[in-house]
PDB file of N, CA and C in Angstrom:
ATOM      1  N   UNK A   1     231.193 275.079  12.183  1.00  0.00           N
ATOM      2  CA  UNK A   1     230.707 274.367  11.010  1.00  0.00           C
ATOM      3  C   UNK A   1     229.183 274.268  11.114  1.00  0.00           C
ATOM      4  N   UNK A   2     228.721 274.709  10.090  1.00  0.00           N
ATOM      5  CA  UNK A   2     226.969 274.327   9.666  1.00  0.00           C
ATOM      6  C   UNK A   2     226.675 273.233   9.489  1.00  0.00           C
ATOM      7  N   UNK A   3     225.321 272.580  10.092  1.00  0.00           N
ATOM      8  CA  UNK A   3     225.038 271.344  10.084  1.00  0.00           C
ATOM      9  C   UNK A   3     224.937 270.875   8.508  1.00  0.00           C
ATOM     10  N   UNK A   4     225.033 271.830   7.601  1.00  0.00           N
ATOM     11  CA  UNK A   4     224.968 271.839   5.851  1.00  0.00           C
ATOM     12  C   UNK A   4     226.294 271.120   5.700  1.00  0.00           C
ATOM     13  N   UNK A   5     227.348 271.746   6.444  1.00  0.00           N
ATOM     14  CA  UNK A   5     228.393 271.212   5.695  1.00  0.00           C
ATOM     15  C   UNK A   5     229.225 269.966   5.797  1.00  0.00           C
ATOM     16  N   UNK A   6     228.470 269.139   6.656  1.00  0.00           N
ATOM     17  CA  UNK A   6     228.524 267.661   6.362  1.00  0.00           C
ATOM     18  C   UNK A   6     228.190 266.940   5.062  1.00  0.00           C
ATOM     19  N   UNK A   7     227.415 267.680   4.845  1.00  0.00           N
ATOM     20  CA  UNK A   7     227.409 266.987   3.177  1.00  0.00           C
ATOM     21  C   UNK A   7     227.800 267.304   2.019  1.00  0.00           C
ATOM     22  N   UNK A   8     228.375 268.917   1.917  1.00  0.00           N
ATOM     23  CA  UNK A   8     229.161 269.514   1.405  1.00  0.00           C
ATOM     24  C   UNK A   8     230.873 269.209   1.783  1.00  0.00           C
ATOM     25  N   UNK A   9     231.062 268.480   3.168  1.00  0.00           N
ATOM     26  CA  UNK A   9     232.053 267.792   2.902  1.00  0.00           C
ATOM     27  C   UNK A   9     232.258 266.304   2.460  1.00  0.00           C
ATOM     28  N   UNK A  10     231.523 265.647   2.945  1.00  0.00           N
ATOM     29  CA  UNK A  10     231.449 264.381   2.226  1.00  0.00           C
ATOM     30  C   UNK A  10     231.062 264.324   0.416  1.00  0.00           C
ATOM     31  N   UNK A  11     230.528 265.549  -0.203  1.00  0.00           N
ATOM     32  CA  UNK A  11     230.407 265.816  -1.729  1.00  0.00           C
ATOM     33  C   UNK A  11     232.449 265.814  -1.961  1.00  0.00           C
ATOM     34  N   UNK A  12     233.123 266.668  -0.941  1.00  0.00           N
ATOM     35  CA  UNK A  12     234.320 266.687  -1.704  1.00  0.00           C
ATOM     36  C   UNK A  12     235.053 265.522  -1.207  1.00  0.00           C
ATOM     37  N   UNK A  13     234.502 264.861  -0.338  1.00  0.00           N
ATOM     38  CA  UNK A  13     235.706 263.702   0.073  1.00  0.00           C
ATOM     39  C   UNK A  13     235.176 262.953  -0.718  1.00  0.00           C
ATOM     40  N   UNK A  14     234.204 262.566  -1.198  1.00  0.00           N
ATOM     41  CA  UNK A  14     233.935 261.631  -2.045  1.00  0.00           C
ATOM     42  C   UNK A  14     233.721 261.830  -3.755  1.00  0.00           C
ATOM     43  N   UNK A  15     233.863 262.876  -4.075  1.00  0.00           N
ATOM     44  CA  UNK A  15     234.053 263.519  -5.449  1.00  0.00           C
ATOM     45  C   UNK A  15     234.906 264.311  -5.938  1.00  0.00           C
ATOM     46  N   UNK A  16     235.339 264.956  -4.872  1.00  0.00           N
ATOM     47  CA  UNK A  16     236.598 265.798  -5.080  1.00  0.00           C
ATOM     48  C   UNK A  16     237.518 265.802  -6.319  1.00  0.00           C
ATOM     49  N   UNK A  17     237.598 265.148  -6.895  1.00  0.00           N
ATOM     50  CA  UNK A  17     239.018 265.131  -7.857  1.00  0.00           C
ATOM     51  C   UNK A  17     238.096 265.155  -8.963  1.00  0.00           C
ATOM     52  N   UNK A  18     236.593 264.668  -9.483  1.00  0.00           N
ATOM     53  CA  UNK A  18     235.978 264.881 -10.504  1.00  0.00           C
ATOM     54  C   UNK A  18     235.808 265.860 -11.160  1.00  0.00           C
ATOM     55  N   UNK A  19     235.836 265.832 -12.345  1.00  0.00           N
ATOM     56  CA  UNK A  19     235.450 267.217 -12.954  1.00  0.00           C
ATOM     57  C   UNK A  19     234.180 266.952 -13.796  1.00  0.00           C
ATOM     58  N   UNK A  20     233.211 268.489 -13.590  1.00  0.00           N
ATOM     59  CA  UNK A  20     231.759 267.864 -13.999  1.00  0.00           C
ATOM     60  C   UNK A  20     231.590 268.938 -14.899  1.00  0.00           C
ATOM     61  N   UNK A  21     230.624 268.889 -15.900  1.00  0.00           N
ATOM     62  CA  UNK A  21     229.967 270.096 -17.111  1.00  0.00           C
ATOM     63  C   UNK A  21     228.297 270.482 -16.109  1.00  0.00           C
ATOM     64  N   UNK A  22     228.658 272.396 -16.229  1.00  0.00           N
ATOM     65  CA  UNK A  22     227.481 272.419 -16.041  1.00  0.00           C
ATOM     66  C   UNK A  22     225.940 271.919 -16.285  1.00  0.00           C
ATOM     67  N   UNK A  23     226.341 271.256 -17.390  1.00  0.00           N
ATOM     68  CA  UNK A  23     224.875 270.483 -17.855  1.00  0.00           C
ATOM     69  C   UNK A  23     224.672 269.471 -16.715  1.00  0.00           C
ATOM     70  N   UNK A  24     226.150 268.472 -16.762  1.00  0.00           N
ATOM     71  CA  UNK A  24     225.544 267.507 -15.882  1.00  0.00           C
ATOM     72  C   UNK A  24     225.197 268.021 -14.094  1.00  0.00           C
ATOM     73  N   UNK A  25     225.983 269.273 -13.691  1.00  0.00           N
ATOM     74  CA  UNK A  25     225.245 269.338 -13.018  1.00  0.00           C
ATOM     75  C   UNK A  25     223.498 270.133 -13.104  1.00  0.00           C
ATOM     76  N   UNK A  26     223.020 270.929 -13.664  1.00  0.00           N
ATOM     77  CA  UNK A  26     221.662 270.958 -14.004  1.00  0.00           C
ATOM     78  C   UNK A  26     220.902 269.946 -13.828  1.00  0.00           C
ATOM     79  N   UNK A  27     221.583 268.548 -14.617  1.00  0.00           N
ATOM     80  CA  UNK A  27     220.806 267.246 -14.893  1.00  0.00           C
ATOM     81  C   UNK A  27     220.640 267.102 -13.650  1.00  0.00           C
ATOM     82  N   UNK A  28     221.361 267.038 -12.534  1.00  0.00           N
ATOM     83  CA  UNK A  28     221.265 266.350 -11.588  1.00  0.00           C
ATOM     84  C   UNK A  28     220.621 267.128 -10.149  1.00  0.00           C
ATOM     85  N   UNK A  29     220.708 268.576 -10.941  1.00  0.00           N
ATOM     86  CA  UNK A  29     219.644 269.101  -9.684  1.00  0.00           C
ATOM     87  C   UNK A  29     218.457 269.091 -10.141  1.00  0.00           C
ATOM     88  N   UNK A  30     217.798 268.993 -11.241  1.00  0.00           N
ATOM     89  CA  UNK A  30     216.527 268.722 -11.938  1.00  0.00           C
ATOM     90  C   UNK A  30     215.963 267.775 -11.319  1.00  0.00           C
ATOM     91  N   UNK A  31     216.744 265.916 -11.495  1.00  0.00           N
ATOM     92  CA  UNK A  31     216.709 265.368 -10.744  1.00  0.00           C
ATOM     93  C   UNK A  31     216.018 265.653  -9.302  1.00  0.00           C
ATOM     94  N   UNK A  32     217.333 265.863  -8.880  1.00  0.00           N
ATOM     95  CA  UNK A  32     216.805 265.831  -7.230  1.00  0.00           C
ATOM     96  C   UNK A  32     215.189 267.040  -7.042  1.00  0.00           C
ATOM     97  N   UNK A  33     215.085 268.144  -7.631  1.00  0.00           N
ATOM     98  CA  UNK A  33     213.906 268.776  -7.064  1.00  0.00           C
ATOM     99  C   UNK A  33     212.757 267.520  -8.139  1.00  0.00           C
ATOM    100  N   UNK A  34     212.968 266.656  -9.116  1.00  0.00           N
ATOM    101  CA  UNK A  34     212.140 265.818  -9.384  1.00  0.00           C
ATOM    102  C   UNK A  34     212.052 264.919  -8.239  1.00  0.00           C
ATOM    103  N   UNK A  35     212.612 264.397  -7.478  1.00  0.00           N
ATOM    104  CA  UNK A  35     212.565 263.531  -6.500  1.00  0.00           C
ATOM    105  C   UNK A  35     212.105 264.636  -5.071  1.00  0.00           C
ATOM    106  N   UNK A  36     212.094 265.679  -4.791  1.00  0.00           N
ATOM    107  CA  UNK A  36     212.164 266.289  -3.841  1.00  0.00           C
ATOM    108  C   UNK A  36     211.550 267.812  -3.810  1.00  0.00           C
ATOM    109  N   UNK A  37     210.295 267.459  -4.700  1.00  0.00           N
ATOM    110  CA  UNK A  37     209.782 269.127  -4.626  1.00  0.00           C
ATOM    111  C   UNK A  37     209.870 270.264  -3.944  1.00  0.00           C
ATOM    112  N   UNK A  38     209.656 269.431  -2.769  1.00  0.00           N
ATOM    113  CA  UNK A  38     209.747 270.212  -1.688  1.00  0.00           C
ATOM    114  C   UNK A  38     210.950 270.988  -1.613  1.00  0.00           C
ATOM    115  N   UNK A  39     211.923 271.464  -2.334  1.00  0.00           N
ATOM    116  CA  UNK A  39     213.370 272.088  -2.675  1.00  0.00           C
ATOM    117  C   UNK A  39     213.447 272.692  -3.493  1.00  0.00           C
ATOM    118  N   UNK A  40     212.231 273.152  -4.581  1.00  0.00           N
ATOM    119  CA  UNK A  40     211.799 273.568  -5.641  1.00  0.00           C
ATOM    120  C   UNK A  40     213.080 274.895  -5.448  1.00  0.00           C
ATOM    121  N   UNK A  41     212.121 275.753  -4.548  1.00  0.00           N
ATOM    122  CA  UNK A  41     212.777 277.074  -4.591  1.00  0.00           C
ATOM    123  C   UNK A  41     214.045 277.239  -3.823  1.00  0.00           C
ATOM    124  N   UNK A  42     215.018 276.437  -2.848  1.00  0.00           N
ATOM    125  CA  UNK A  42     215.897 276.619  -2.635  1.00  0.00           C
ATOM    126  C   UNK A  42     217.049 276.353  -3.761  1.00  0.00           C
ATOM    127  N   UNK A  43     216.663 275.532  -4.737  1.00  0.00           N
ATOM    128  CA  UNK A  43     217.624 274.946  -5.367  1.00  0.00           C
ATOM    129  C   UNK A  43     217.901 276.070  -7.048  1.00  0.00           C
ATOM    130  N   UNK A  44     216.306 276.488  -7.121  1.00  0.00           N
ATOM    131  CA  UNK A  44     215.993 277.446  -8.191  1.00  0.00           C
ATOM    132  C   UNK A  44     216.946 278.894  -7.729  1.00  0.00           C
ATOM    133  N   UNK A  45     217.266 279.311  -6.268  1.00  0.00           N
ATOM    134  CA  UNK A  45     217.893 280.085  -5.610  1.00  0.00           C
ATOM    135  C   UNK A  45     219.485 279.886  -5.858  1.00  0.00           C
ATOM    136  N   UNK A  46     219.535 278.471  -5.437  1.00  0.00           N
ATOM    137  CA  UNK A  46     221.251 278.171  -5.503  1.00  0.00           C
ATOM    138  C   UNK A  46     221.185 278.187  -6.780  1.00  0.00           C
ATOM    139  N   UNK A  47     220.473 278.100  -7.960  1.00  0.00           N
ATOM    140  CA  UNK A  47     221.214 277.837  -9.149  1.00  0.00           C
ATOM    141  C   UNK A  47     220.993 279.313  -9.914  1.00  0.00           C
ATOM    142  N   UNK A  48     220.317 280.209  -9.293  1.00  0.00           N
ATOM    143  CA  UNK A  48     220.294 281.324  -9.847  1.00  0.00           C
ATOM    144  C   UNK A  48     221.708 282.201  -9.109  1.00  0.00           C
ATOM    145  N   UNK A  49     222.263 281.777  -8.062  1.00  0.00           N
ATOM    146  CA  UNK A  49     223.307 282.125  -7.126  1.00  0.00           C
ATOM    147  C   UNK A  49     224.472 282.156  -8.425  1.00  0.00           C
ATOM    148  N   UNK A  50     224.528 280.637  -8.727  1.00  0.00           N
ATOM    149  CA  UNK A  50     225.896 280.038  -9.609  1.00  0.00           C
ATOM    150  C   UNK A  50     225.831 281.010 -11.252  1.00  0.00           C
ATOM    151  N   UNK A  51     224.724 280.685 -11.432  1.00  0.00           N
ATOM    152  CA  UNK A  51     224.797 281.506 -12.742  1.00  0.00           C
ATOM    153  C   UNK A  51     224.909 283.014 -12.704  1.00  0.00           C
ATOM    154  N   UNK A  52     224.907 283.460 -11.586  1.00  0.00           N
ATOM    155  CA  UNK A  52     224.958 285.576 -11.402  1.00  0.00           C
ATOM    156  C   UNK A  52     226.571 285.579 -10.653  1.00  0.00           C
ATOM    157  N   UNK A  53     227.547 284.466 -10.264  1.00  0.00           N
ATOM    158  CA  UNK A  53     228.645 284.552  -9.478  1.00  0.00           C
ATOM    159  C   UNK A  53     229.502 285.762 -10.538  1.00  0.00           C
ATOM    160  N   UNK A  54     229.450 285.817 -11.894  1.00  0.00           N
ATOM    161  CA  UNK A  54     230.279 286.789 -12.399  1.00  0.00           C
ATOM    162  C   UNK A  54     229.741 288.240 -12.628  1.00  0.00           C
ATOM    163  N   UNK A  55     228.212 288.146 -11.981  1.00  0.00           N
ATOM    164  CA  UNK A  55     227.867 289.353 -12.299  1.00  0.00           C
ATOM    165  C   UNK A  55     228.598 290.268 -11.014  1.00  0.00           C
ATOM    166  N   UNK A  56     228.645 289.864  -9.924  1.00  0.00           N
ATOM    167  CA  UNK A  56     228.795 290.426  -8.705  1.00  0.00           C
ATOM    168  C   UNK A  56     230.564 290.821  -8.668  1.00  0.00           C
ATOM    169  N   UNK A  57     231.207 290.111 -10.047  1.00  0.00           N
ATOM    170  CA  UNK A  57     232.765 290.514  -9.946  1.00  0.00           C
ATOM    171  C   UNK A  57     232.546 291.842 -11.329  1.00  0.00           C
ATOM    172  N   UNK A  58     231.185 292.021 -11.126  1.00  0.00           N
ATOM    173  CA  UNK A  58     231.377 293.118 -12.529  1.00  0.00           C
ATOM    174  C   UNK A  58     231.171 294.632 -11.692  1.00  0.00           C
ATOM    175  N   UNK A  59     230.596 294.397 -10.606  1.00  0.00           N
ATOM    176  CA  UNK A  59     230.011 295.817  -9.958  1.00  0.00           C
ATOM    177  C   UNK A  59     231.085 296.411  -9.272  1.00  0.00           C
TER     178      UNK A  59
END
């Protein structure tokens, strides 16, 4: 286990059963790189990741 996925498990033990709209999540990574610049480009990365996940089932 990656020291990452402590909080990627505590996201599902503690949210798990929610269901969210991509907007609200956007809202809420906007958020956080507003609170946390310093994440600018990892998060601009993960969210360019989520939005290309169906390109990579096209090739």
């Amino acid at each position: 286990m990656y020291f990452t996925d402590r909080g990627i498990e505590e996201l599902t033990e503690r949210r798990g059963d929610e269901q969210v709209s991509i907007d609200w999540l956007a809202e809420r990574l906007r958020d956080f790189v507003d609170q946390n610049p310093e994440f600018e480009t990892p998060i601009e990365r993960f969210a360019t990741y989520l939005a290309r996940l169906d390109d990579e089932d096209d090739e």
